[in-house]
Protein backbone atom coordinates (compact mmCIF):
# COMPACT_ATOMS: atom_id res chain seq x y z
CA UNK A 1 0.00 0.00 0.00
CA UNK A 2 1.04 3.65 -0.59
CA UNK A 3 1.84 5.64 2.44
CA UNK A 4 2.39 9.19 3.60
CA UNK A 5 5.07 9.87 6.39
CA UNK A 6 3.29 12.63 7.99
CA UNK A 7 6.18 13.47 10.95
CA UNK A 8 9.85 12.77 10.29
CA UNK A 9 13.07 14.66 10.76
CA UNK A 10 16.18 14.77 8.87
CA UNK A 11 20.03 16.37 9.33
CA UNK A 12 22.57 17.52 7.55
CA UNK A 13 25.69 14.73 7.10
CA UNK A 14 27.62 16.03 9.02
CA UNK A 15 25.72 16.21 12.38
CA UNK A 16 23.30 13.74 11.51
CA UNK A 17 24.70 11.00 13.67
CA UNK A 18 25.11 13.51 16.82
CA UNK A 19 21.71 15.16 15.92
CA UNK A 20 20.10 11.75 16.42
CA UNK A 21 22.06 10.74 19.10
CA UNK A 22 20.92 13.81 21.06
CA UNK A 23 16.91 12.77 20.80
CA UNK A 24 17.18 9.54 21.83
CA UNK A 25 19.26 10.55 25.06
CA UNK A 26 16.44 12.93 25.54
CA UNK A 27 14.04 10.21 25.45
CA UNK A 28 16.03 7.58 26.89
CA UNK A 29 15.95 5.67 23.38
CA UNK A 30 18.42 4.09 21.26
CA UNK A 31 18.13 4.35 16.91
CA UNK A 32 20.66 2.63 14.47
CA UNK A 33 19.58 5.37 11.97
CA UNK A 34 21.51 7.64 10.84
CA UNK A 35 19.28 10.39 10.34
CA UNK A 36 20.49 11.48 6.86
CA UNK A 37 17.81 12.50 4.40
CA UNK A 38 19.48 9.81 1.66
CA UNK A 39 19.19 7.44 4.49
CA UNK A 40 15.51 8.52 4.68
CA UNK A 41 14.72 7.92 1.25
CA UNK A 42 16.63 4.90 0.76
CA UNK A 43 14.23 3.47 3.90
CA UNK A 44 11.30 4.54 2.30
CA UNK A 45 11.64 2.69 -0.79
CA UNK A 46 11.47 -0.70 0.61
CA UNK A 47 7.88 0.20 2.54
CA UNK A 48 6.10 2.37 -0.39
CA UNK A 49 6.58 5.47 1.47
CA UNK A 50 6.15 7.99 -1.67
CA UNK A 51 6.43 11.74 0.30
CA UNK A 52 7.64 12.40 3.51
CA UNK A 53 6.63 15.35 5.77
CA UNK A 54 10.19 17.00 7.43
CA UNK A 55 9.21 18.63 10.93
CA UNK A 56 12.75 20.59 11.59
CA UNK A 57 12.76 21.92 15.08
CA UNK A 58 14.46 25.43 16.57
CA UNK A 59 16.64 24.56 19.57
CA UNK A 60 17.88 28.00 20.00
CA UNK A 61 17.24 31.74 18.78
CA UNK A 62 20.42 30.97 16.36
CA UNK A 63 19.24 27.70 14.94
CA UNK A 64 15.94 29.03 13.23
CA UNK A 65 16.87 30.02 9.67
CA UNK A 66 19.74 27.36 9.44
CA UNK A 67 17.01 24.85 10.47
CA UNK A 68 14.37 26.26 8.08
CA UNK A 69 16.74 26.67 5.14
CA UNK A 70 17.93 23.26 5.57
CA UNK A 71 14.06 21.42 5.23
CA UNK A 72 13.44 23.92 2.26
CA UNK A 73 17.18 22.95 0.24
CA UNK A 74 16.00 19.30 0.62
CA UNK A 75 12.49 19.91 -0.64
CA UNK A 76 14.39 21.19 -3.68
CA UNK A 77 16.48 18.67 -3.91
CA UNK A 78 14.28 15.75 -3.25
CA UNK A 79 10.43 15.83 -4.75
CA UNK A 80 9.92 13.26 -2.27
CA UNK A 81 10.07 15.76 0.45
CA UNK A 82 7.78 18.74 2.14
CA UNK A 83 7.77 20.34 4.83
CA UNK A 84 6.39 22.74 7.87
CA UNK A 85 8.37 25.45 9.06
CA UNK A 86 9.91 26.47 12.52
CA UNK A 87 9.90 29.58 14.80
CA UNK A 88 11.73 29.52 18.25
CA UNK A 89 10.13 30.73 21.46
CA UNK A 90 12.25 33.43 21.87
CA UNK A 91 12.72 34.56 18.66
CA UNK A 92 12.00 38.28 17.81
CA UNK A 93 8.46 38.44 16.43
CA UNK A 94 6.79 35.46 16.07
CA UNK A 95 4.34 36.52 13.29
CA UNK A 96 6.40 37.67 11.22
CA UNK A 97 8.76 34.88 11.21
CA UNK A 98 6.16 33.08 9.04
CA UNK A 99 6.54 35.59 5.93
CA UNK A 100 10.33 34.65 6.24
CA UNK A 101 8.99 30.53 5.95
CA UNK A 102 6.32 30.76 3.76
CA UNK A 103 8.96 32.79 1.16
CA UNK A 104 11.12 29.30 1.56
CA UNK A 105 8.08 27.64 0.63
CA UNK A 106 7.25 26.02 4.11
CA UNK A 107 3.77 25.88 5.24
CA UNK A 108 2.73 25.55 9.36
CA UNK A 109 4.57 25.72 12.17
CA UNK A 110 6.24 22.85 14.14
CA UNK A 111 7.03 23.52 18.06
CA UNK A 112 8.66 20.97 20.57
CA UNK A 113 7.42 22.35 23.80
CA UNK A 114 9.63 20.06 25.97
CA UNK A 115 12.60 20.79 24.23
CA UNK A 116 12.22 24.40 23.44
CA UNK A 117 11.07 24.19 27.51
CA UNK A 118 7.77 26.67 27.17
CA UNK A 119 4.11 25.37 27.90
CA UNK A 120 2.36 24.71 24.73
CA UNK A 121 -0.06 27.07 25.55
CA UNK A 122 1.72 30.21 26.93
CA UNK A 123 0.73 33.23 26.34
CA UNK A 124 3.74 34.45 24.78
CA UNK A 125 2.93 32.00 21.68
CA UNK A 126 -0.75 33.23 21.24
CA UNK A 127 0.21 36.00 18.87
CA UNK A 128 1.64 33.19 16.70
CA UNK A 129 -1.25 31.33 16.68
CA UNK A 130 -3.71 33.67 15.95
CA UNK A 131 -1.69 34.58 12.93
CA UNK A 132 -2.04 30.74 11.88
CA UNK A 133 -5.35 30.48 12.47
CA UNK A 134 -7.81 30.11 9.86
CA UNK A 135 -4.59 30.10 7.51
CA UNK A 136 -1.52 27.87 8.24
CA UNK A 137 -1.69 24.74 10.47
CA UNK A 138 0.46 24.16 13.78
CA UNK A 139 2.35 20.66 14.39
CA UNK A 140 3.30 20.14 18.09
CA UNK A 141 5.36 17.61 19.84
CA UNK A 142 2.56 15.99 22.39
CA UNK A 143 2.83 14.55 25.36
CA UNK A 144 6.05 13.32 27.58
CA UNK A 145 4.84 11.97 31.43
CA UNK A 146 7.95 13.52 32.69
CA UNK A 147 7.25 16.95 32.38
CA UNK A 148 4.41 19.14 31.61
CA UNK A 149 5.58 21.76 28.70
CA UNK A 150 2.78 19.81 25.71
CA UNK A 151 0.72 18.18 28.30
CA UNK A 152 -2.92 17.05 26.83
CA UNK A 153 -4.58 19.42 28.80
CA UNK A 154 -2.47 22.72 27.20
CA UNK A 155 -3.57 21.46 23.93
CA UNK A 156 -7.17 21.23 25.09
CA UNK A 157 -6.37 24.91 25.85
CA UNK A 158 -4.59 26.12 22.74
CA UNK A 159 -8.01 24.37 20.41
CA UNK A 160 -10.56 26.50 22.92
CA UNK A 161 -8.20 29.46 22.66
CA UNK A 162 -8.32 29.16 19.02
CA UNK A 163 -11.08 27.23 17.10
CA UNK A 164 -9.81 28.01 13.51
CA UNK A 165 -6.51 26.66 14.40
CA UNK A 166 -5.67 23.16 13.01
CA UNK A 167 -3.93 21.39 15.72
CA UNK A 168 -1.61 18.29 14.84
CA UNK A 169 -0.87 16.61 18.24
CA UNK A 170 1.78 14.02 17.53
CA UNK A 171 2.07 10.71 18.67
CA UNK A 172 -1.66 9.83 18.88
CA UNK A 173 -2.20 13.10 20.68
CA UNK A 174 0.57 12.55 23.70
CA UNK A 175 3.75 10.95 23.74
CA UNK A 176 2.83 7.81 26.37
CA UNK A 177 -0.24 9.36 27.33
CA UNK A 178 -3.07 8.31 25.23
CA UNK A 179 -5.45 7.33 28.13
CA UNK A 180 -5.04 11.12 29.27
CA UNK A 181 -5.29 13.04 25.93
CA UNK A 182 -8.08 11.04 24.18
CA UNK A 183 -10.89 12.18 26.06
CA UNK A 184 -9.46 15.35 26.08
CA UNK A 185 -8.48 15.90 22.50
CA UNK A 186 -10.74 13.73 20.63
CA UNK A 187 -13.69 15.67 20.09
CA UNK A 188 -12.15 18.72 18.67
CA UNK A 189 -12.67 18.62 15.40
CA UNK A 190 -9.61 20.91 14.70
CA UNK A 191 -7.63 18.50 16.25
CA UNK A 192 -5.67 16.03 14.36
CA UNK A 193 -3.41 13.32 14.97
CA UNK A 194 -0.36 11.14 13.81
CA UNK A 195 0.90 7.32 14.54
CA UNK A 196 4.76 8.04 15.33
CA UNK A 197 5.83 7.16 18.16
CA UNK A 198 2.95 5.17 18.90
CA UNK A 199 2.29 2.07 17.30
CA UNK A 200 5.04 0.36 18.87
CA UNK A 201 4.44 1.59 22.30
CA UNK A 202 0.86 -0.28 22.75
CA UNK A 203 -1.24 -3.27 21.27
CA UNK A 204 -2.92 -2.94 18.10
CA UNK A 205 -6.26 -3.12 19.50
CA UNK A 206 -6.00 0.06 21.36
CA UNK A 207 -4.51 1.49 18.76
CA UNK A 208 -7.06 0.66 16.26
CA UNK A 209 -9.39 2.46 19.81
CA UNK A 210 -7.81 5.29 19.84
CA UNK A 211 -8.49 5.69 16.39
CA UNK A 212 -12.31 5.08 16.23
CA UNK A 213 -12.17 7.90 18.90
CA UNK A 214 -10.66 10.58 16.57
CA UNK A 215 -12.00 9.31 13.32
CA UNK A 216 -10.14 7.48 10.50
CA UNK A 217 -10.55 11.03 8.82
CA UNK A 218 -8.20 12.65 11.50
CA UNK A 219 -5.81 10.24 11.81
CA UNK A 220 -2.21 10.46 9.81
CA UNK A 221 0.50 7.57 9.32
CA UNK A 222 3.88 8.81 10.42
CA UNK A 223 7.04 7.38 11.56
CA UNK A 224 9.21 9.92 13.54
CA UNK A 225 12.47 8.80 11.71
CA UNK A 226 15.59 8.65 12.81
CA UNK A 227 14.27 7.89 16.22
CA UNK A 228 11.49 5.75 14.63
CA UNK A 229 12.12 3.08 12.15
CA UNK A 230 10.09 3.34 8.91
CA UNK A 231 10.30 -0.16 8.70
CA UNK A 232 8.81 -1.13 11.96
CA UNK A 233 6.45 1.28 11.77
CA UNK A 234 4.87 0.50 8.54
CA UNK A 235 4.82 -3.33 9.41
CA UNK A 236 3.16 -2.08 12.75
CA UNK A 237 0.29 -0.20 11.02
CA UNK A 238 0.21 -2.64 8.93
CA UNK A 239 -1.05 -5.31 11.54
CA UNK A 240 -4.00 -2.57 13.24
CA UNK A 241 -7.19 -3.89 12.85
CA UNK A 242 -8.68 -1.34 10.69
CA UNK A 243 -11.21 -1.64 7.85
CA UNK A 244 -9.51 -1.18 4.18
CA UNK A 245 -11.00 2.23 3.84
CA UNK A 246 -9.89 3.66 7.10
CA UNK A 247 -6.54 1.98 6.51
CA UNK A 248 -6.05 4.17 2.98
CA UNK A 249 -7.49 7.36 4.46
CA UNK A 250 -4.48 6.83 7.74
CA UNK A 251 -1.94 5.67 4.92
CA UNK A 252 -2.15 8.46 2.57
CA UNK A 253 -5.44 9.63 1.72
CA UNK A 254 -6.16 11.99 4.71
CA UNK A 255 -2.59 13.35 3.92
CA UNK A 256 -3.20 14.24 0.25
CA UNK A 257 -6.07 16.08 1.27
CA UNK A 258 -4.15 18.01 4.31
CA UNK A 259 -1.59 18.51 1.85
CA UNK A 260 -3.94 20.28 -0.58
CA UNK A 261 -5.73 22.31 1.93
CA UNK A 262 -2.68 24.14 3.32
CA UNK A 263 -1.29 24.76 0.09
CA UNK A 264 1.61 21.91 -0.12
CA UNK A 265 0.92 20.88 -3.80
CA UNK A 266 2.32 24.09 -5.57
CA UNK A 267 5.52 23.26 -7.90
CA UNK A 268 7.29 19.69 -7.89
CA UNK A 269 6.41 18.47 -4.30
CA UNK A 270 3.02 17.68 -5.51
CA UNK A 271 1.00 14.35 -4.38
CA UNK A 272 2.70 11.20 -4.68
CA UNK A 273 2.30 9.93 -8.49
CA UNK A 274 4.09 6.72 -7.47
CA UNK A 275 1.46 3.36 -7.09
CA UNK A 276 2.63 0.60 -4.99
């Protein structure tokens, strides 16, 4: 079957291996990956993954543009490839960051609360969100039990705060804490989620729950590579019990629409014309 990475990150050669190195520690994981977009690509192929969605993230102030720029040189390069943009807590206006992305050709926002240590939903980031609203989605890193920056109930908070912002809660909609965001999260129609991170952490069956809850419609196949293995991953959503439908809509279907929507499909990153 065709599939859609919806949430994967890639580095440049040369601190690739260190880059990837430095998320696991931070999660207490361990990835043979590399974390090189060839690497990326070369993965893909054997699993049918035809476009993959890059989600670069801002560590510091200084990181922004180099981060940005590199996501929008490998969209060039690599037709395979699209991507959000990032902005950096403390970076000088927020807002206007966005005209510098969207001139790169990079569409939404990505934020890692727990790494760029702010709560999702402080009020420093509102202005930023109420420019996407309505306009540009926002991806955030969700959930991590040992801290509270992207905890379900701030992202409850941001989709009250801001009902024409679409909301992309990774990882099911919290990293290892499903039973806590799903009855929080699931009935905001705004709200949409991804598989990374995920699949592997629970059984199938509540899994293939969790995903009645949202709606095959709001639910998006993704593998968090380097830290995630796209092989794993696909072979995991591959065994969810999930009518054949619902399976294409998670696999690429509800991506190819979200692509459309925001925009993605203009020039050579257009929809996948590979069949599997």
């Amino acid at each position: 079957m065709k599939l859609i990475d919806f949430h994967a990150h890639v580095y440049p050669a040369a601190i690739a291996r260190k880059a990837t190195q430095s998320v696991c520690d931070f999660y207490e994981l361990q990835s043979d990956n590399a974390g090189t977009p060839e690497e990326k690509l070369d993965l893909d192929r054997l699993v049918g993954i035809c476009k993959t969605l890059l989600l670069p993230v801002s560590v510091s102030p200084k990181h922004t543009r180099s981060a940005n720029a590199f996501v929008a040189e490998q969209m060039r390069l690599h037709p395979e490839f699209t991507a959000f943009g990032t902005v950096h807590p403390a970076d000088a206006d927020l807002p206007a960051q966005l005209e510098e992305n969207r001139r790169l050709g990079l569409v939404g926002i990505k934020l890692h609360p727990d790494m760029q240590k702010i709560n999702a939903d402080d009020p420093l980031l509102f202005p930023l969100y109420d420019a996407l609203q309505g306009r540009e989605p926002l991806y955030l890193h969700a959930g991590d039990p040992r801290t509270g920056y992207s905890h379900p109930a701030r992202i409850r908070h941001i989709l009250q705060t801001f009902p024409r912002l679409t909301v992309v809660a990774a990882h099911m909609g919290s990293w290892q804490m499903q039973d806590i965001a799903t009855p929080l999260l699931s009935c905001f129609e705004n709200c949409i989620v991804d598989t990374s991170s995920a699949l592997s952490w629970m059984p199938a069956e509540k899994a293939a729950s969790i995903i009645n809850a949202y709606g095959a419609d709001r639910v998006f196949f993704g593998t968090d590579y380097p830290v995630g293995d796209p092989v794993r991953e696909a072979n995991a959503f591959a065994a969810l019990p999930l009518r054949d439908g619902d399976r294409e809509k998670i696999a690429y279907l509800n991506a190819e629409r979200f692509f459309r929507d925001f925009g993605f499909f203009n020039g050579e990153n257009g929809p996948c014309k590979t069949t599997y």
